[in-house]
Protein backbone atom coordinates (compact mmCIF):
# COMPACT_ATOMS: atom_id res chain seq x y z
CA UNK A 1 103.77 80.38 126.32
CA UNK A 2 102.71 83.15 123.87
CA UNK A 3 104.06 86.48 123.84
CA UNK A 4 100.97 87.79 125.74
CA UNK A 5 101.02 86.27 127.91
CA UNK A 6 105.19 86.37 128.60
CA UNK A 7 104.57 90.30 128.71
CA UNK A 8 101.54 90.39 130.54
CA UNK A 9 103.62 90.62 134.16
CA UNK A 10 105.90 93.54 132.63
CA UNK A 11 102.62 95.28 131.22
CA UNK A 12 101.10 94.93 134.51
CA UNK A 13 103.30 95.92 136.74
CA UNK A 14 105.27 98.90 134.64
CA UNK A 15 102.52 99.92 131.70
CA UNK A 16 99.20 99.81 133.13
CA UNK A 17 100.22 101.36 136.37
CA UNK A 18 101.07 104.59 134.19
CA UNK A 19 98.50 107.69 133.90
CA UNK A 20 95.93 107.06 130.79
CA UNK A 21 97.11 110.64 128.93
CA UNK A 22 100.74 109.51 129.44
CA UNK A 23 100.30 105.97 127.59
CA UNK A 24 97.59 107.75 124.80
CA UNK A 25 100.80 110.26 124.42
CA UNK A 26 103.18 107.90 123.87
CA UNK A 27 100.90 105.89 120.77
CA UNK A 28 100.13 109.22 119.35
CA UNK A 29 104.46 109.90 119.20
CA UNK A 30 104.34 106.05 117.72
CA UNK A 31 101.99 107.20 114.85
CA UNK A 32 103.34 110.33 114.09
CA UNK A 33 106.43 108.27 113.52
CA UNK A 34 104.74 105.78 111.51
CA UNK A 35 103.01 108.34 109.17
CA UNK A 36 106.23 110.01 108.67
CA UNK A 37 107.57 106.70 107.58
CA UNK A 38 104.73 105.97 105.26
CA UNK A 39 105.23 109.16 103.34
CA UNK A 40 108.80 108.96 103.20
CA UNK A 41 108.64 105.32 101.84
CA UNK A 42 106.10 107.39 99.27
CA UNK A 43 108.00 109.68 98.42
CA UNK A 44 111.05 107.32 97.26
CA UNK A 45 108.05 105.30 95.11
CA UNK A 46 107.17 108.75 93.48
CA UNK A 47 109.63 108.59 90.84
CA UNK A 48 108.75 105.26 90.01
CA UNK A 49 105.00 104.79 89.89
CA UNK A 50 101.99 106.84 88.96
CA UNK A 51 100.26 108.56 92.01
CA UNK A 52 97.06 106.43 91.43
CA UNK A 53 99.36 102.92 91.37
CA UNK A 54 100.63 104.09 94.39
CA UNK A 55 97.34 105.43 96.32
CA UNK A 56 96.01 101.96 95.25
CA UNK A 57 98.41 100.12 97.05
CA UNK A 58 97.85 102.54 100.21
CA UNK A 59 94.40 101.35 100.40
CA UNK A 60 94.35 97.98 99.43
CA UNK A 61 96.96 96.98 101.81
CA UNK A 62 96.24 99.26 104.44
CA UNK A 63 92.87 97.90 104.46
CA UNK A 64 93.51 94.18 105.05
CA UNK A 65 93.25 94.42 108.57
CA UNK A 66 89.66 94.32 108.24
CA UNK A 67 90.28 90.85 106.98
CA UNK A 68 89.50 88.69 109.87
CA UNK A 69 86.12 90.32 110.80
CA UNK A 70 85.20 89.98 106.96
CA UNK A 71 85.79 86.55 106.97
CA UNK A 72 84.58 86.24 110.41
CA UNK A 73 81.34 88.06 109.67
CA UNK A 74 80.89 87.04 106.40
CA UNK A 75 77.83 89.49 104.68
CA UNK A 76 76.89 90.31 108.30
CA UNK A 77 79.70 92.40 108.62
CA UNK A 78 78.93 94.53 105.66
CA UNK A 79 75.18 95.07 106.94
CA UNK A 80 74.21 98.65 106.76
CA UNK A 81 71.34 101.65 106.37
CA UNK A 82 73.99 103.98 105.30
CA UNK A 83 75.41 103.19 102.37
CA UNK A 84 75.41 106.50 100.57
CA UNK A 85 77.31 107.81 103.59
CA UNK A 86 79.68 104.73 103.31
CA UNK A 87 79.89 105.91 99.35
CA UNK A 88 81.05 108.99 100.36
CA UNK A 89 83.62 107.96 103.15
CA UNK A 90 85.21 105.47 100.46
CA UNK A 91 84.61 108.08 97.61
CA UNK A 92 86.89 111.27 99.71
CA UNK A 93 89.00 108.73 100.88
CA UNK A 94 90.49 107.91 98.37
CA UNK A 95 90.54 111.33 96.92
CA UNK A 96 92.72 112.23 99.86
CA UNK A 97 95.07 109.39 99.59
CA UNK A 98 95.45 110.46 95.88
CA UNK A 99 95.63 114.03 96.55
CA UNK A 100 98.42 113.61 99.28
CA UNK A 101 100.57 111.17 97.43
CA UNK A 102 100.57 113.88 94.71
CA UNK A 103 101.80 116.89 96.93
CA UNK A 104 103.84 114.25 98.81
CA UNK A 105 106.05 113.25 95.84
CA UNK A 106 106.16 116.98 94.81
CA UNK A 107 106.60 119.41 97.73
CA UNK A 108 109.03 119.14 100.64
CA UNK A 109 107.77 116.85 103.32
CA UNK A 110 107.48 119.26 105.65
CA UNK A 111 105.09 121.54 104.00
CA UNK A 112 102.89 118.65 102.96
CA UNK A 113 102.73 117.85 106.66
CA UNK A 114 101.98 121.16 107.82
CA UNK A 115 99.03 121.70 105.11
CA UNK A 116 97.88 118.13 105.80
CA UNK A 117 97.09 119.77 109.74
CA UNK A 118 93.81 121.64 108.08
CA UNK A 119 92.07 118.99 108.01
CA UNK A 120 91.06 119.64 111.30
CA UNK A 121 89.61 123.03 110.29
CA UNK A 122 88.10 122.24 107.26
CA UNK A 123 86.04 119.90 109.60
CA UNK A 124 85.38 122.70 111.97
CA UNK A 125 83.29 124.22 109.01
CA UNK A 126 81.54 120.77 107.84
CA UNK A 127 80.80 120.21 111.15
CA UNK A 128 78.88 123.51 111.18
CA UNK A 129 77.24 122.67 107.77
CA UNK A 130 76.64 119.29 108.08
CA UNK A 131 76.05 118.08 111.60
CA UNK A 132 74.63 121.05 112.75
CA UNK A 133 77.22 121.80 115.54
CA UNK A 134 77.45 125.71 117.06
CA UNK A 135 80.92 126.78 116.90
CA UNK A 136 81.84 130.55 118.65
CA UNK A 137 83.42 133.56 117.50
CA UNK A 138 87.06 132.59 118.72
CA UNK A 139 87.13 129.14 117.67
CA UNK A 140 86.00 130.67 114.47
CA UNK A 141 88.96 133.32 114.60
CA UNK A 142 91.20 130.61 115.69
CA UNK A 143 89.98 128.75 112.13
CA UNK A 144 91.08 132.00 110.19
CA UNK A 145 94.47 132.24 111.51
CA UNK A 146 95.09 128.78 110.53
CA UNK A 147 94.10 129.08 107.11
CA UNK A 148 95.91 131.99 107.03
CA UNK A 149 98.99 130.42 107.55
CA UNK A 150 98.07 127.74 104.77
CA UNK A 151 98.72 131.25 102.76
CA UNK A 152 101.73 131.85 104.36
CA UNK A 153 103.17 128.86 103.11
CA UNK A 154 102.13 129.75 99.51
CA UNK A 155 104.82 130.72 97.23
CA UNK A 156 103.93 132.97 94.67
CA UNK A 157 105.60 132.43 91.10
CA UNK A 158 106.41 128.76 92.11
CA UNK A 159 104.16 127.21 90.21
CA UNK A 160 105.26 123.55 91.14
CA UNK A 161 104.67 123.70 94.54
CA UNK A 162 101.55 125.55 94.39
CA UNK A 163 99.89 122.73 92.86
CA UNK A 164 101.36 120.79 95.12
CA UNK A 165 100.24 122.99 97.71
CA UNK A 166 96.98 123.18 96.68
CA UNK A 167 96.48 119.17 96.27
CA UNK A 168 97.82 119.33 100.12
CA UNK A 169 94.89 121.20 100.91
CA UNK A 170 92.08 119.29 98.76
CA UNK A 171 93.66 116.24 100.51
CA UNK A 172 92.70 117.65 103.82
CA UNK A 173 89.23 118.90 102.82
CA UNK A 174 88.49 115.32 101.51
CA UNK A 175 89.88 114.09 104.68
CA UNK A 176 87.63 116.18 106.80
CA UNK A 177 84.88 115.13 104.37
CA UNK A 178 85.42 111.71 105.00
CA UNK A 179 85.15 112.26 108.88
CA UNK A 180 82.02 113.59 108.50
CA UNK A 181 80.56 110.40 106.65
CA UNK A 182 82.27 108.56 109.54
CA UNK A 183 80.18 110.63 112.33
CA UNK A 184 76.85 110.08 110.53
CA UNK A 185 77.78 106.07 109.89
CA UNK A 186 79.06 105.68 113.95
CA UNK A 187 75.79 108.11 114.94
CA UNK A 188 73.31 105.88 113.09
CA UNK A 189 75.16 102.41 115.21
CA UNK A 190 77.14 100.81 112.23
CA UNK A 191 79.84 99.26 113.82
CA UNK A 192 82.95 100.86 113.40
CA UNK A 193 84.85 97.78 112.00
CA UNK A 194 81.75 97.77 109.16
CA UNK A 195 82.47 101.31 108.76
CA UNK A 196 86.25 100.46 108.14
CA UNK A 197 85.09 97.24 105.49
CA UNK A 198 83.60 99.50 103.14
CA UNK A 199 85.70 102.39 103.11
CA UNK A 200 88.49 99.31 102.27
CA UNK A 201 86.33 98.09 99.29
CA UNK A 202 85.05 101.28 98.23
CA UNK A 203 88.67 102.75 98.59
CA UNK A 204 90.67 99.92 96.57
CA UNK A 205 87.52 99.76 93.84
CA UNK A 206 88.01 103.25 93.34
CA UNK A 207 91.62 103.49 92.59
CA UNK A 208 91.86 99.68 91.16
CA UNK A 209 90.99 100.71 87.05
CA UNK A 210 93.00 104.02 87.19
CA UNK A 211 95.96 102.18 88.67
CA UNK A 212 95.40 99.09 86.28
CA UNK A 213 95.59 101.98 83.17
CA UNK A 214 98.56 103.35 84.59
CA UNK A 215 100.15 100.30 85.96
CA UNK A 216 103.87 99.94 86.08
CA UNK A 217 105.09 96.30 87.21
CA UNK A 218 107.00 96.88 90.46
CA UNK A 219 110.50 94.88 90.78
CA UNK A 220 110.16 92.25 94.19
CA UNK A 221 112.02 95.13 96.17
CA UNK A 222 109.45 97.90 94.71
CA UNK A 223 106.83 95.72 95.28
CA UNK A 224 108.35 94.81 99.27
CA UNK A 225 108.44 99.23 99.93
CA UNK A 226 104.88 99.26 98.22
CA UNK A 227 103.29 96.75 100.77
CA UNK A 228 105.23 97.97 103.13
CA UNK A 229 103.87 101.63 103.05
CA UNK A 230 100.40 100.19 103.17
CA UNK A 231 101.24 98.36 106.42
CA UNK A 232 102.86 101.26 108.01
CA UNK A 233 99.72 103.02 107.01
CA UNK A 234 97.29 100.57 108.30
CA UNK A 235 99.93 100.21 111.76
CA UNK A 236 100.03 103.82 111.98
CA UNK A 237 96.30 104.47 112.14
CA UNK A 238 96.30 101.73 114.72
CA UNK A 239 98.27 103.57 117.13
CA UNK A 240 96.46 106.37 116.64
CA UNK A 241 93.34 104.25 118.14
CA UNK A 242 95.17 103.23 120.80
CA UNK A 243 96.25 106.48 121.83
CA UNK A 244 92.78 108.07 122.02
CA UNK A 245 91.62 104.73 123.92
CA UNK A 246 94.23 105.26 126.35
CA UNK A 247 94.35 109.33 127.02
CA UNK A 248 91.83 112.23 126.54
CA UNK A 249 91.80 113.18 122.81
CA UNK A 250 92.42 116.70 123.48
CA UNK A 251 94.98 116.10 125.54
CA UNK A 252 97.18 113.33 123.10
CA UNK A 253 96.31 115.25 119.73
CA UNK A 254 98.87 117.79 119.83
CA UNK A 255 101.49 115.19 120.61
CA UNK A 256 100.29 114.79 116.86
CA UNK A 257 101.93 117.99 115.80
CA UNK A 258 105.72 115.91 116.33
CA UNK A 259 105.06 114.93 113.03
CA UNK A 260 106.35 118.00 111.65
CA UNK A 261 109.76 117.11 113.62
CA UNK A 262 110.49 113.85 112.03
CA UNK A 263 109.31 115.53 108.21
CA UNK A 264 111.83 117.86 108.77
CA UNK A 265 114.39 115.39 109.61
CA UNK A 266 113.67 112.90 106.97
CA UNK A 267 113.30 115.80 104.49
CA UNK A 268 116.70 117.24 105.28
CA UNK A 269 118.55 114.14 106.17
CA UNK A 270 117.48 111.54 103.25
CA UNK A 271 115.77 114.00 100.82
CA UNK A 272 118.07 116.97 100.86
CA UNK A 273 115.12 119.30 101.11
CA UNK A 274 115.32 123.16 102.34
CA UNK A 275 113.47 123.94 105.54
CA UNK A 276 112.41 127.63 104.78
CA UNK A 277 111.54 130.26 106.97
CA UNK A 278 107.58 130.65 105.23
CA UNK A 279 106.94 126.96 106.15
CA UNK A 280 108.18 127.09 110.24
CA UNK A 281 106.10 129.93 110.15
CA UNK A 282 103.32 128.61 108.66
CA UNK A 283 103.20 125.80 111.06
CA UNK A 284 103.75 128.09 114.10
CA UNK A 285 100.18 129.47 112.76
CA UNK A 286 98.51 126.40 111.78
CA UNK A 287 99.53 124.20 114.67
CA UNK A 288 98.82 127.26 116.91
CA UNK A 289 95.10 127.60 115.57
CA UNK A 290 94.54 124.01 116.34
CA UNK A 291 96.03 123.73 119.78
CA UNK A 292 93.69 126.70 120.90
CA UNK A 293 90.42 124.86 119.34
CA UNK A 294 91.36 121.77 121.21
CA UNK A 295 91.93 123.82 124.72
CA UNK A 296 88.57 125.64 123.80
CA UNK A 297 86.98 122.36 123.19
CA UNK A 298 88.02 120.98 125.82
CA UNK A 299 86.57 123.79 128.41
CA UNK A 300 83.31 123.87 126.75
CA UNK A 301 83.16 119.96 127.48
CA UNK A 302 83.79 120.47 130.92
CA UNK A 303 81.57 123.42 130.72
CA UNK A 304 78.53 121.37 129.58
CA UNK A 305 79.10 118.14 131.89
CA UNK A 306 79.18 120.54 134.87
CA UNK A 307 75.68 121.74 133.29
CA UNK A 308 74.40 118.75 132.93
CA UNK A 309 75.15 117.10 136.81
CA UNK A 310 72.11 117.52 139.11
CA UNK A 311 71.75 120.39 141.21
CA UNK A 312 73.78 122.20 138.86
């Protein structure tokens, strides 16, 4: 008997039965976990590796769960109109993974997590840009206030973290970047599994040659934590599909925000970093900003579905 289908009585009869927001909450708590694992595993590589040897390893290995449908698929798989857009999904990706392992290894984890929560707003202005969406006054007050805290959090005459800071925040506008490629790959039907193949070859090309010219050979326990924060990365991102399967995405995002919780924790606890006043308040702002865009999203959803039933 597998283990399927030994837990398929328990999942039946204690998981499925539960409400579809309460399950897609409890995957988004497992990712935020996971993430916060993957950058703390980072974090302890920083000192030993270059960034790029590191965000190498991030993609390659988080990437191998597309595996099975390569090999399954064979050229098939990779079959696409899109390609520039797939370019530039694998091109900011890995700028971001670079960019964050940076101002992870050299900021507290806590304010890389709270600047890494902008991505959502820098996509809030691509979105306007470069998919044409219409975006109102107060979501685009609610935008300001966020960035505004992203100030907040800057330290003036700490010139350390401010680069750190600052790669935070280029992370997050590649990020955002990279979600836009996504919506123009998914809206012109690639399959999303295609869409993950090339951003995992375009990814791990891209940071291969930099991280062969800075290439430090790992010890067999370096080399375990390295493949191990790719897993966690590639694990983590699954949850975070299962959770907006399961539960309405504006209702499981801000679960999302409990990141910040467990990058305190693991700052204080294993890193001995300071949780300062500038970066709660920071987050208060930021998080704030992008719990109101998701409750304003959300009504103008319901808004236009009640438009759009007849009669209405």
């Amino acid at each position: 008997m597998s283990i399927k289908e030994a837990a398929a009585p328990f999942l039946e009869r204690y998981w499925h039965v539960l409400p579809g927001n309460l399950r897609g909450a409890f995957w988004m708590l497992m990712s935020a976990a996971t993430f916060i694992a993957v950058q703390a595993v980072t974090k302890e590589l920083g000192g030993k590796f270059d960034t790029i040897q590191i965000a190498f390893f991030r993609a390659f290995v988080g990437g191998l769960a597309v595996m099975p449908f390569l090999l399954t698929r064979g050229l098939s798989g990779l079959r696409t109109e899109n390609l520039p857009y797939h370019f530039g999904r694998g091109l900011f990706g890995a700028m971001a993974i670079f960019l964050m392992v940076f101002a992870i290894v050299h900021m507290p984890l806590a304010d890389a997590t709270v600047i890494g929560f902008t991505r959502s707003l820098f996509l809030i202005v691509l979105a306007v840009i470069f998919l044409g969406e219409k975006v109102r006054w107060r979501r685009w007050l609610a935008t300001a206030a966020g960035f505004a805290g992203v100030i907040l959090m800057l330290r003036p005459g700490d010139e350390t973290f401010q680069v750190a800071a600052l790669a935070a925040l280029a992370a997050s506008l590649c990020f955002a970047s990279a979600h836009v490629c996504i919506k123009k790959c998914t809206t012109k039907k690639d399959h999303p599994l295609t869409v993950q193949s090339w951003y995992w070859l375009i990814a791990t090309g891209l940071t291969f040659l930099p991280a062969l010219w800075f290439w430090t050979t790992p010890s067999w326990p370096e080399l375990g934590l390295l493949v191990l924060m790719g897993l966690l990365s590639g694990i983590a991102q699954s949850f975070t599909a299962y959770a907006l399967n399961a539960g309405e995405a504006t209702f499981v995002s801000p679960f999302d925000f409990s990141r910040l919780i467990w990058a305190a924790l693991v700052g204080v606890i294993i890193f001995g970093e300071d949780l300062v006043l500038t970066t709660v308040l920071g987050a208060v702002v930021i998080i704030g900003s992008n719990v109101y865009i998701a409750r304003r999203q959300a009504m103008e959803n319901r808004r236009a579905k009640a438009a759009a039933k007849p009669g209405a």
